[in-house]
C-alpha atoms as a PDB file:
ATOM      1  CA  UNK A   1      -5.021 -15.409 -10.840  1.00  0.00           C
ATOM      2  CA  UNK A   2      -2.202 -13.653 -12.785  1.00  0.00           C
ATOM      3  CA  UNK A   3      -0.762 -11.482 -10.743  1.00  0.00           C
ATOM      4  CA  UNK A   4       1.228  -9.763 -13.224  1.00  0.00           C
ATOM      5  CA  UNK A   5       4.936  -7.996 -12.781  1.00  0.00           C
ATOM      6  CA  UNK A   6       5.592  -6.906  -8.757  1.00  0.00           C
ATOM      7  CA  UNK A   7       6.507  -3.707  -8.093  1.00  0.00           C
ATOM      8  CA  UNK A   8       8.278  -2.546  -4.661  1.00  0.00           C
ATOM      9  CA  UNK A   9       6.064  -0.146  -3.608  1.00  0.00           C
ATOM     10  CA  UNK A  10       3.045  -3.148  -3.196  1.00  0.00           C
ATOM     11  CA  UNK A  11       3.063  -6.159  -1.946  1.00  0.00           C
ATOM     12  CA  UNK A  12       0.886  -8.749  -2.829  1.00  0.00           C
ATOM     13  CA  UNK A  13       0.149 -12.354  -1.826  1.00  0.00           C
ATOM     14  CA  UNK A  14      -2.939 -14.694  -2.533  1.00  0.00           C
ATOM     15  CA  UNK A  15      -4.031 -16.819   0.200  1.00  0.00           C
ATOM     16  CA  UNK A  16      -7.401 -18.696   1.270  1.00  0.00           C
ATOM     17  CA  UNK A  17      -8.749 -16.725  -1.181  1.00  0.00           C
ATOM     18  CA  UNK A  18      -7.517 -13.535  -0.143  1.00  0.00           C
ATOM     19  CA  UNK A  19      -5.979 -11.255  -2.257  1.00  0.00           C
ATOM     20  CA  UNK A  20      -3.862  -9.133   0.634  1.00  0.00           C
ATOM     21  CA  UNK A  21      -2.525  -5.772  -1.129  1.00  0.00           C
ATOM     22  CA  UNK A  22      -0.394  -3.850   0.974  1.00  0.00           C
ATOM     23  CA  UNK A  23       1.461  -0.273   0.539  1.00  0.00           C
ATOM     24  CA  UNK A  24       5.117  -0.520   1.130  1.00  0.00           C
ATOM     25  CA  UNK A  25       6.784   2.856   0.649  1.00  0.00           C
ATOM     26  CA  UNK A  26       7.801   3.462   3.685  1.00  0.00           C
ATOM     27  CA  UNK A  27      10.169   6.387   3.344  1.00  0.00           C
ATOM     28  CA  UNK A  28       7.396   8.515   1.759  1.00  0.00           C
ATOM     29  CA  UNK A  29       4.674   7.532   3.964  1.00  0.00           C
ATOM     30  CA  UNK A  30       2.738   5.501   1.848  1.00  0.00           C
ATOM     31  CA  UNK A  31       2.530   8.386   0.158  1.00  0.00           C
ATOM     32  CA  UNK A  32       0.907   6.855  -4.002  1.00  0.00           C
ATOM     33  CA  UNK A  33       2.187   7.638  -7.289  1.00  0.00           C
ATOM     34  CA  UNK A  34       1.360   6.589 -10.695  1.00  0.00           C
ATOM     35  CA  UNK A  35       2.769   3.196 -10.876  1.00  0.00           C
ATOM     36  CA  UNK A  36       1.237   2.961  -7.837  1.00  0.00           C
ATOM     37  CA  UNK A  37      -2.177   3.416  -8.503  1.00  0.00           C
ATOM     38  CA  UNK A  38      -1.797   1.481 -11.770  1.00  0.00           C
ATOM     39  CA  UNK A  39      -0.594  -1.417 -10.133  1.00  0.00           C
ATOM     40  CA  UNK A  40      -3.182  -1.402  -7.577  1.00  0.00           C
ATOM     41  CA  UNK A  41      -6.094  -1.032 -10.678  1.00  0.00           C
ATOM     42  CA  UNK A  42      -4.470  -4.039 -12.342  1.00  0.00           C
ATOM     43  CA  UNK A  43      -4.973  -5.915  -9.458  1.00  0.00           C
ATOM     44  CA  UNK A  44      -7.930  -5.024  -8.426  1.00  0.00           C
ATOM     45  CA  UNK A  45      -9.697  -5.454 -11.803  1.00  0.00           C
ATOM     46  CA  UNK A  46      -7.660  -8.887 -12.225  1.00  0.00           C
ATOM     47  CA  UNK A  47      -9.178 -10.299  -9.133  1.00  0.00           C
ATOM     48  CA  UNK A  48     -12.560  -9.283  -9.871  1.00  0.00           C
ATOM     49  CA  UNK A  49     -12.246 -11.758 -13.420  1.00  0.00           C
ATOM     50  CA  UNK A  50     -10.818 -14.167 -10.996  1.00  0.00           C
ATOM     51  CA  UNK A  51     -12.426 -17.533  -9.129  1.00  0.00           C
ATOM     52  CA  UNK A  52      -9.247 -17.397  -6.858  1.00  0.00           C
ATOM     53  CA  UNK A  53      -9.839 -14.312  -5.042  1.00  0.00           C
ATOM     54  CA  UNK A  54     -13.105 -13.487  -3.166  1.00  0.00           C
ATOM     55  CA  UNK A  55     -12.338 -10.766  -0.866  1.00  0.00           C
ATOM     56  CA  UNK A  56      -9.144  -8.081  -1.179  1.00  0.00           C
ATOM     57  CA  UNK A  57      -7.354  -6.852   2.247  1.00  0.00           C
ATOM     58  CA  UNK A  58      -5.357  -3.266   1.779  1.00  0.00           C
ATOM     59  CA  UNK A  59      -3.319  -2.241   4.264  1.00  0.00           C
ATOM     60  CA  UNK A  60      -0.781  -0.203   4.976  1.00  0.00           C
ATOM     61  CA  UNK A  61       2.385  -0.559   7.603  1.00  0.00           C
ATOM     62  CA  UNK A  62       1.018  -0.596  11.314  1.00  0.00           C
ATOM     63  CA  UNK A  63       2.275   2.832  12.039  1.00  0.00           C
ATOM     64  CA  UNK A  64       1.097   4.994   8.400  1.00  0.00           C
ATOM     65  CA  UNK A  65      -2.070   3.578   6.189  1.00  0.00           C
ATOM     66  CA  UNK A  66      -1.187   6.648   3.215  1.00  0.00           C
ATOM     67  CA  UNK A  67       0.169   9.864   3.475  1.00  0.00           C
ATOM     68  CA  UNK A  68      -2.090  10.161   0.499  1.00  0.00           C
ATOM     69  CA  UNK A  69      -1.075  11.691  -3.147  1.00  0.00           C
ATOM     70  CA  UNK A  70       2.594  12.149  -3.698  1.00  0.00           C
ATOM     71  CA  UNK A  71       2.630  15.816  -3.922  1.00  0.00           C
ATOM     72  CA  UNK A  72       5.755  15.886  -5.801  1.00  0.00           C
ATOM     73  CA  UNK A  73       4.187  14.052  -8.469  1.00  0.00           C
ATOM     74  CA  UNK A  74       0.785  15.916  -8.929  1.00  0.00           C
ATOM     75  CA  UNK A  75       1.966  17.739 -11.710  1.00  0.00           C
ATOM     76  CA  UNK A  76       2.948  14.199 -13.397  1.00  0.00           C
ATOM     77  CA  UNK A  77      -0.558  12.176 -13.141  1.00  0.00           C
ATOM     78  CA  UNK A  78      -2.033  13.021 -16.234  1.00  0.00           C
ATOM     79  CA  UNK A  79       1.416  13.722 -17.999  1.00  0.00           C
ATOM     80  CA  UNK A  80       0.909  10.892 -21.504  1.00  0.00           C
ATOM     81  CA  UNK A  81      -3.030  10.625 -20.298  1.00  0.00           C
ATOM     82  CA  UNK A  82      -5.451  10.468 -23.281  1.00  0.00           C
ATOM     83  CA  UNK A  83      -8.599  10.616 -21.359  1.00  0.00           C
ATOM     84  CA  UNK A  84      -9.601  11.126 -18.120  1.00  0.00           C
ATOM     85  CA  UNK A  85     -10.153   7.438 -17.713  1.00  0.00           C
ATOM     86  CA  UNK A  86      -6.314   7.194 -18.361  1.00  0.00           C
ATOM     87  CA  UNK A  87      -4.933   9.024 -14.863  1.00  0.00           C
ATOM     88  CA  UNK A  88      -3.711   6.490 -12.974  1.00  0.00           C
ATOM     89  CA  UNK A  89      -5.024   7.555  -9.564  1.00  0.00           C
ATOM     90  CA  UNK A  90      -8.703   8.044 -11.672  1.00  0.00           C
ATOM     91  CA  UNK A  91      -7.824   4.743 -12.966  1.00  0.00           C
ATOM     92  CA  UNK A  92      -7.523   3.134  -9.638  1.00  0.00           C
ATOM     93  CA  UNK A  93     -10.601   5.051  -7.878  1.00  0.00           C
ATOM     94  CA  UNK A  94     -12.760   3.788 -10.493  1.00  0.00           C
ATOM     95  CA  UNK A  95     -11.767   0.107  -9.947  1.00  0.00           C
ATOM     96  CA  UNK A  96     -12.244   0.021  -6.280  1.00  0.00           C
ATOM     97  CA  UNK A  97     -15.437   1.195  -6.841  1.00  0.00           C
ATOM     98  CA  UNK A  98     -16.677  -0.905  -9.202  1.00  0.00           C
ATOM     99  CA  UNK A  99     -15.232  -4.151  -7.453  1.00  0.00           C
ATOM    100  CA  UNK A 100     -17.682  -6.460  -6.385  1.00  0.00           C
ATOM    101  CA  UNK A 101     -15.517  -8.411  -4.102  1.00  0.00           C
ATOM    102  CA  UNK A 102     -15.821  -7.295  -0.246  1.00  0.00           C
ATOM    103  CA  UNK A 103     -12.687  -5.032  -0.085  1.00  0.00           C
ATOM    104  CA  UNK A 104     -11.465  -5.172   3.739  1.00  0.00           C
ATOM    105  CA  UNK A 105      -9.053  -2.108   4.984  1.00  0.00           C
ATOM    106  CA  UNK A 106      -6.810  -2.517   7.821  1.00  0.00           C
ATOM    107  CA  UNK A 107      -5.893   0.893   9.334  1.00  0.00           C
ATOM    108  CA  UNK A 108      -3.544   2.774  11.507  1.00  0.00           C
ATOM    109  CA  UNK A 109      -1.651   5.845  11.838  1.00  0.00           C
ATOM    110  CA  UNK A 110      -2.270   8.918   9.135  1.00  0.00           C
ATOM    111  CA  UNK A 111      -4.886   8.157   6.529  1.00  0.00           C
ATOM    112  CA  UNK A 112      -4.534  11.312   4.402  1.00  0.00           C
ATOM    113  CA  UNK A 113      -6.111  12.848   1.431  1.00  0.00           C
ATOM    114  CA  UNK A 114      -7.250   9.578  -0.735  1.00  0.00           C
ATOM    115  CA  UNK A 115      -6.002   7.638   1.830  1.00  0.00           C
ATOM    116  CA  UNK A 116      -9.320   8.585   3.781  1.00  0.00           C
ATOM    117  CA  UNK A 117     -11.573   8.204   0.569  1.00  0.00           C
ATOM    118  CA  UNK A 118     -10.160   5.183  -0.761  1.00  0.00           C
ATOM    119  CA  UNK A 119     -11.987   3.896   2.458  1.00  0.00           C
ATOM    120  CA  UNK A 120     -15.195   5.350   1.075  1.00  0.00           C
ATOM    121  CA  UNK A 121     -15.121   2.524  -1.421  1.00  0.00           C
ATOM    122  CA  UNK A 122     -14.041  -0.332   1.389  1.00  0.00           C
ATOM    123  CA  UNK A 123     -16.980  -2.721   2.631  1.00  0.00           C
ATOM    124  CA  UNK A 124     -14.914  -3.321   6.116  1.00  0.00           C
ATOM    125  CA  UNK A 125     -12.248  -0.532   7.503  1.00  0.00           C
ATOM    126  CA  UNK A 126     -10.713  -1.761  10.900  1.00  0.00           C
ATOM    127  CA  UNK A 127      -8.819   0.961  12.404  1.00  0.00           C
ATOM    128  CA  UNK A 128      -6.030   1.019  15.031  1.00  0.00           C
ATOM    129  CA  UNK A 129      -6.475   3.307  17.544  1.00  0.00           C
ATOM    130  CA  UNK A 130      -3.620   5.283  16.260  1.00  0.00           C
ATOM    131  CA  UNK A 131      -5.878   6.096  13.000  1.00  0.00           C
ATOM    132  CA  UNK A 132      -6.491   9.490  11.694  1.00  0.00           C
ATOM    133  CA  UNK A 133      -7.956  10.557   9.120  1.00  0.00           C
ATOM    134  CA  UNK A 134      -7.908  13.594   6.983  1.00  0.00           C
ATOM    135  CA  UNK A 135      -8.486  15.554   3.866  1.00  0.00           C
ATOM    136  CA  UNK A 136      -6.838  18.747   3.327  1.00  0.00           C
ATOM    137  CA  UNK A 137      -7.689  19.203  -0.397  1.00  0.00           C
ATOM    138  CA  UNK A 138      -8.427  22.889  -0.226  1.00  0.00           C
ATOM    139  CA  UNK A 139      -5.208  23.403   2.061  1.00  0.00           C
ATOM    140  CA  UNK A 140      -3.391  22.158  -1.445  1.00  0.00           C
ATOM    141  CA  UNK A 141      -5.222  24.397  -3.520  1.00  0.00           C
ATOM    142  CA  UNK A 142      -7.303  21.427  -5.251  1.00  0.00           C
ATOM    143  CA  UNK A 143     -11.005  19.932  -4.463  1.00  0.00           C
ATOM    144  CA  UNK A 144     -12.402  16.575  -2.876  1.00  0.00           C
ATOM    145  CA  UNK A 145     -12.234  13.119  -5.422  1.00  0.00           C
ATOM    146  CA  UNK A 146     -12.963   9.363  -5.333  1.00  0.00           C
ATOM    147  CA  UNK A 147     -17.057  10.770  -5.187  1.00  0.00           C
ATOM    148  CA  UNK A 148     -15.951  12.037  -1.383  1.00  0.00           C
ATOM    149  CA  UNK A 149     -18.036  14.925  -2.276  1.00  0.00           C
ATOM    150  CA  UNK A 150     -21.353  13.050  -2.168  1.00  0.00           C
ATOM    151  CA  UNK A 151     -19.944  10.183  -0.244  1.00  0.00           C
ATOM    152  CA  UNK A 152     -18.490  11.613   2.879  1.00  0.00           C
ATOM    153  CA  UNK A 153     -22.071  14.271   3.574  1.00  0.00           C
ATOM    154  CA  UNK A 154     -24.199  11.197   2.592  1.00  0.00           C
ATOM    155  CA  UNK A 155     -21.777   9.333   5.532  1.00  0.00           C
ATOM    156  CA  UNK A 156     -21.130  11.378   7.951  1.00  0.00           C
ATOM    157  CA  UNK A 157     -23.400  14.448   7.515  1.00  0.00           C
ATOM    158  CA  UNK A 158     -23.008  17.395   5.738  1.00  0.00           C
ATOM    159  CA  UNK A 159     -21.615  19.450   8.839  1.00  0.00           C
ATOM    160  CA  UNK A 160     -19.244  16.783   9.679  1.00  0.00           C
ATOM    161  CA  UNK A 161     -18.186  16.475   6.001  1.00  0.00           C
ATOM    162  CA  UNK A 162     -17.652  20.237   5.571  1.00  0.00           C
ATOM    163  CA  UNK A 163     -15.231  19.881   8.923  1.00  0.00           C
ATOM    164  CA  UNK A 164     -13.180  17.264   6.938  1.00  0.00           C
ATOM    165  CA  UNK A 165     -13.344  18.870   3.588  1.00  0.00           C
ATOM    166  CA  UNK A 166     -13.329  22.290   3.763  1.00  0.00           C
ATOM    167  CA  UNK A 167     -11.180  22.927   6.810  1.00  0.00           C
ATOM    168  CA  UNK A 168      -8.948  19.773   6.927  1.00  0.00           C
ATOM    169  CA  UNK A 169     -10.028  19.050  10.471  1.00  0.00           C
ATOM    170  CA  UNK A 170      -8.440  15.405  11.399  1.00  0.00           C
ATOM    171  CA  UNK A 171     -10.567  12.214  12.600  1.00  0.00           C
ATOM    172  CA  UNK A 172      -9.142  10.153  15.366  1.00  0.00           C
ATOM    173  CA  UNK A 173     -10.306   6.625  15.379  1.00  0.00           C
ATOM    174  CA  UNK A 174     -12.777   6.429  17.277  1.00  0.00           C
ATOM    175  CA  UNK A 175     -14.835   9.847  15.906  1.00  0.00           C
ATOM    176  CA  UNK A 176     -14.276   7.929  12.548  1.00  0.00           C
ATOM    177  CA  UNK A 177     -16.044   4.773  14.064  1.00  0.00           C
ATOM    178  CA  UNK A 178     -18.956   7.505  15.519  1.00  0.00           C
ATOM    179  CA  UNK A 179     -19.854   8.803  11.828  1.00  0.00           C
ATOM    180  CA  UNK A 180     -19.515   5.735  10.229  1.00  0.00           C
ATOM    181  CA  UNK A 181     -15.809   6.332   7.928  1.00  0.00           C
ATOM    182  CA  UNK A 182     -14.760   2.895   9.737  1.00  0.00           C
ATOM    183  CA  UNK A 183     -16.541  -0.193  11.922  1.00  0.00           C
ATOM    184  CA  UNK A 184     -14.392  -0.786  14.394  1.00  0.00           C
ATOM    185  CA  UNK A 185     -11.140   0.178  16.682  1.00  0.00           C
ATOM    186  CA  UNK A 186      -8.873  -1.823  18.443  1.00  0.00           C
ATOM    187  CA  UNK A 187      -5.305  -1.971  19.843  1.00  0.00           C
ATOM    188  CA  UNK A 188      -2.393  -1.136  17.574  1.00  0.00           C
ATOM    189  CA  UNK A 189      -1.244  -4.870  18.143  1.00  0.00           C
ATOM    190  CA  UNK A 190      -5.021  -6.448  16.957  1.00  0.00           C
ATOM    191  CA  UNK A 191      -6.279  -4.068  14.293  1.00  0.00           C
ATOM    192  CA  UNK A 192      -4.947  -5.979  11.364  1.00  0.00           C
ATOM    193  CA  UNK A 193      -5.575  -9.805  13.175  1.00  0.00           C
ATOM    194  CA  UNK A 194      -8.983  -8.061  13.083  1.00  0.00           C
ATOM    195  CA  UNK A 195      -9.166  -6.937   9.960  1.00  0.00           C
ATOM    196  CA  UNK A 196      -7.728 -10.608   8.569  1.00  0.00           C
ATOM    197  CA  UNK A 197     -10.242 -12.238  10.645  1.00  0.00           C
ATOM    198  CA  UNK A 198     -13.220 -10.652   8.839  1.00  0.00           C
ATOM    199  CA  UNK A 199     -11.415 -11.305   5.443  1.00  0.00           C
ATOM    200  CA  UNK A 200     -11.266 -15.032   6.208  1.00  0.00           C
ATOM    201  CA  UNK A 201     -15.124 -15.015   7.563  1.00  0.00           C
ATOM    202  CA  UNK A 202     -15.858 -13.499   3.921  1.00  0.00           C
ATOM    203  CA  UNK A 203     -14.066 -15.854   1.944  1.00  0.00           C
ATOM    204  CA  UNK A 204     -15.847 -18.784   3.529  1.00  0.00           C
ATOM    205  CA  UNK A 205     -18.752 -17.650   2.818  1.00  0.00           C
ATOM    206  CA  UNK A 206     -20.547 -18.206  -0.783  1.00  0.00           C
ATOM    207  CA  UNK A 207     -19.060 -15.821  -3.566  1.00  0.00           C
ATOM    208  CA  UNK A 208     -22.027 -15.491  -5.280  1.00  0.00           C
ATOM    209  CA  UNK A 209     -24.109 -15.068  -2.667  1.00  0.00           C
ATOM    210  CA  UNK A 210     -21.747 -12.073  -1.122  1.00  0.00           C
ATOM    211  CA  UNK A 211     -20.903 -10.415  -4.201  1.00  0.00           C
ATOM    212  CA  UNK A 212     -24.363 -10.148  -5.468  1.00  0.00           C
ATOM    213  CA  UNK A 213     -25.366  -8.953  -1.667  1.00  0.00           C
ATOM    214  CA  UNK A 214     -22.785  -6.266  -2.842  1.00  0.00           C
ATOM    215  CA  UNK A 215     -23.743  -5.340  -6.057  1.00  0.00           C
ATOM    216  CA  UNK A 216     -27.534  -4.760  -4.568  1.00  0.00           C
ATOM    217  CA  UNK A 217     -26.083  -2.577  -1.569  1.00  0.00           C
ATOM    218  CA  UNK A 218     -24.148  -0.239  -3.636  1.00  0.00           C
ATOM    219  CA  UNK A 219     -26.438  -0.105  -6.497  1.00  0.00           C
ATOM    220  CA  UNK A 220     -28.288   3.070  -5.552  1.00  0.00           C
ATOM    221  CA  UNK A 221     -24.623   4.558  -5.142  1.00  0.00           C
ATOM    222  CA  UNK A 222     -23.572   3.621  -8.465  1.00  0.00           C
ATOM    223  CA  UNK A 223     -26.094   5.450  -9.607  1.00  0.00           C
ATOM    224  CA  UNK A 224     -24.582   8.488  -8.285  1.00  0.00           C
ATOM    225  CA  UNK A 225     -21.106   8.238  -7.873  1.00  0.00           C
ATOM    226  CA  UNK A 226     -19.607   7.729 -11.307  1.00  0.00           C
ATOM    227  CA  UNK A 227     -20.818  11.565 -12.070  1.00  0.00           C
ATOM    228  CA  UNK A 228     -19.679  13.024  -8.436  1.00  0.00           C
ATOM    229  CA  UNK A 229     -16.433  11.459  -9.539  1.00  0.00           C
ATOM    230  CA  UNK A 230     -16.511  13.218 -13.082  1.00  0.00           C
ATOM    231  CA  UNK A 231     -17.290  16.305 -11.289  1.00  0.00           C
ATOM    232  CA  UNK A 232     -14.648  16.349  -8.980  1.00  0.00           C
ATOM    233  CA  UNK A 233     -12.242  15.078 -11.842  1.00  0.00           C
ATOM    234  CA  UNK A 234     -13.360  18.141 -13.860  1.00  0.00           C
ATOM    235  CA  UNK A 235     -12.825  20.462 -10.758  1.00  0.00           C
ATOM    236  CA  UNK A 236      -9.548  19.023  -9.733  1.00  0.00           C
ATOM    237  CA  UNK A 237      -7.939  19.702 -13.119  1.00  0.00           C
ATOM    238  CA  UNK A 238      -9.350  23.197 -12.909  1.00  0.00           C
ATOM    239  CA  UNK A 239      -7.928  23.716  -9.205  1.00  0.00           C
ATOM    240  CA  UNK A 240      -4.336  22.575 -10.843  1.00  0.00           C
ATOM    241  CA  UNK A 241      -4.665  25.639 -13.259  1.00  0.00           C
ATOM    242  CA  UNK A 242      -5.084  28.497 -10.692  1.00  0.00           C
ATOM    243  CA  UNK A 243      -2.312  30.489  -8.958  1.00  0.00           C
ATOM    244  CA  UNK A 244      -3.613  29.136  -5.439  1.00  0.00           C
ATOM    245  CA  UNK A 245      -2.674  25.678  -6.437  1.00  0.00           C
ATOM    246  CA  UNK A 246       1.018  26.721  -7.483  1.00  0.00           C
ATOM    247  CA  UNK A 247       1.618  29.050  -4.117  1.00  0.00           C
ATOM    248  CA  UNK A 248       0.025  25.527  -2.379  1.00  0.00           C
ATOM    249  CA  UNK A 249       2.714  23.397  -4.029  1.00  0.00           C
ATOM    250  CA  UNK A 250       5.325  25.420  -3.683  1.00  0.00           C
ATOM    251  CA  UNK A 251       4.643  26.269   0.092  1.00  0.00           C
ATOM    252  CA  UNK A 252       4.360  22.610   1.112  1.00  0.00           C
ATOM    253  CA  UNK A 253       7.490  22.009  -0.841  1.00  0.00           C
ATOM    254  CA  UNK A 254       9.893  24.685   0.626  1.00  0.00           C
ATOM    255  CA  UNK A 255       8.460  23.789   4.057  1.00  0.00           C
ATOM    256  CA  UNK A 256       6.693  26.944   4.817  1.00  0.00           C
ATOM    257  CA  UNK A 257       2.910  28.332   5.037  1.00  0.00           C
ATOM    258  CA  UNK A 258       1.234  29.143   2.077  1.00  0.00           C
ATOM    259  CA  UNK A 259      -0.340  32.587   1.772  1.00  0.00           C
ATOM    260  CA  UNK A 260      -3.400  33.197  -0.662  1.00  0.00           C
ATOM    261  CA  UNK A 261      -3.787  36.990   0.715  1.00  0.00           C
ATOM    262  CA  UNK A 262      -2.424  37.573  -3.307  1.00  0.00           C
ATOM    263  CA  UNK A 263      -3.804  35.334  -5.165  1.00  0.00           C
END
């Protein structure tokens, strides 16, 4: 497989099969940005056309999976875009969907924003028990994405869903195991030996055989997703527009509480 030019902020090695992507940004969290999400759709898509890579690990650094978006650079994501197919985090959402190699997530500390619905996408998410996860959208003024907004009710439930998405209420690990956003929870010191071990099981096993398992399993979904996903794309760029998105920005920004009471 070509793995194409490195950047800092992932890591990427190629072993037994296993294409091991991990988020190395350390000083923002994990926090993504366009060259971010662009690298990690090159990859993705890459492996997919690839006979060297049968299963892709992401992970993060054992204490922070993603701090999610980099709000500094929302303004930025569709600055040169074309199309909506052309956003880089759009760009990477709609690869991890589409993949049909197992995609295993090793997790611990904050999964934020689409670092919880990245997940949505992932066959396998391990979790440390330091994991939580959560999805203040509306607390920034925007809406859900990555097809969360069908995803996470069809999940979890639609009362449990409205908890995450509408109020921002946070997931420990093991509630997250409960409704089904991750299979399993172990020690901080064993969730990503974990995780590794079930990428290694899945690469020994017969690509064809797993990846058409796959494509049968999520084919009812991909009936349904690619839309939600338009939706929310649609929605999103509308959210950026309105004054509540601005006094959302610029409160996280300054370090203080937003207040919608005006807008």
């Amino acid at each position: 497989m070509q793995l194409g030019k490195d950047i800092e902020e992932i890591t990427v090695s190629l072993e037994d099969f296993i294409l091991t992507l991990t988020l190395n940004r350390p000083a923002k969290k994990n926090a993504l940005h366009g060259p971010m999400y662009l690298r990690l759709a090159e990859l993705i898509s890459a492996a997919g056309d690839s006979r060297e890579v049968r299963v892709i690990l992401i992970r993060g650094s054992r204490d922070c999976f993603s701090s999610g978006n980099d709000v500094a650079t929302f303004d930025s994501t569709t600055d040169g875009a074309a199309t909506e197919d052309d956003v880089p985090p759009v760009r990477f959402l709609k690869a991890l969907a589409a993949c049909d190699l197992p995609v295993v997530a090793a997790v611990n500390g904050h999964a934020l924003g689409v670092g919880t619905t990245l997940l949505l996408h992932c066959d396998f998410v391990v979790a440390g028990e330091d994991a939580r996860f959560r999805t203040p959208f509306v607390s920034l003024g925007v809406c859900p994405e990555a097809g969360s907004s069908y995803l996470m009710p069809m999940r979890m439930g639609y009362s449990r869903a409205a908890q995450m998405l509408l109020l921002g209420e946070t997931l420990d690990a093991a509630a997250a195991v409960a409704c089904g956003l991750a299979n399993s929870v172990h020690p901080v010191d064993r969730f990503d030996a974990v995780a590794l071990d079930i990428a290694q099981r899945l690469g020994r096993l017969p690509p064809a055989s797993v990846q058409a398992t796959k494509r049968l399993m999520r084919a009812p979904l991909m009936q349904v997703v690619p839309d939600a996903m338009a939706r929310e794309n649609a929605a999103f760029a509308a959210c950026m527009e309105t004054p509540e998105f601005s006094e959302a920005i610029s409160a996280f920004m300054e370090g203080r509480e937003a207040d919608f009471s005006r807008c």
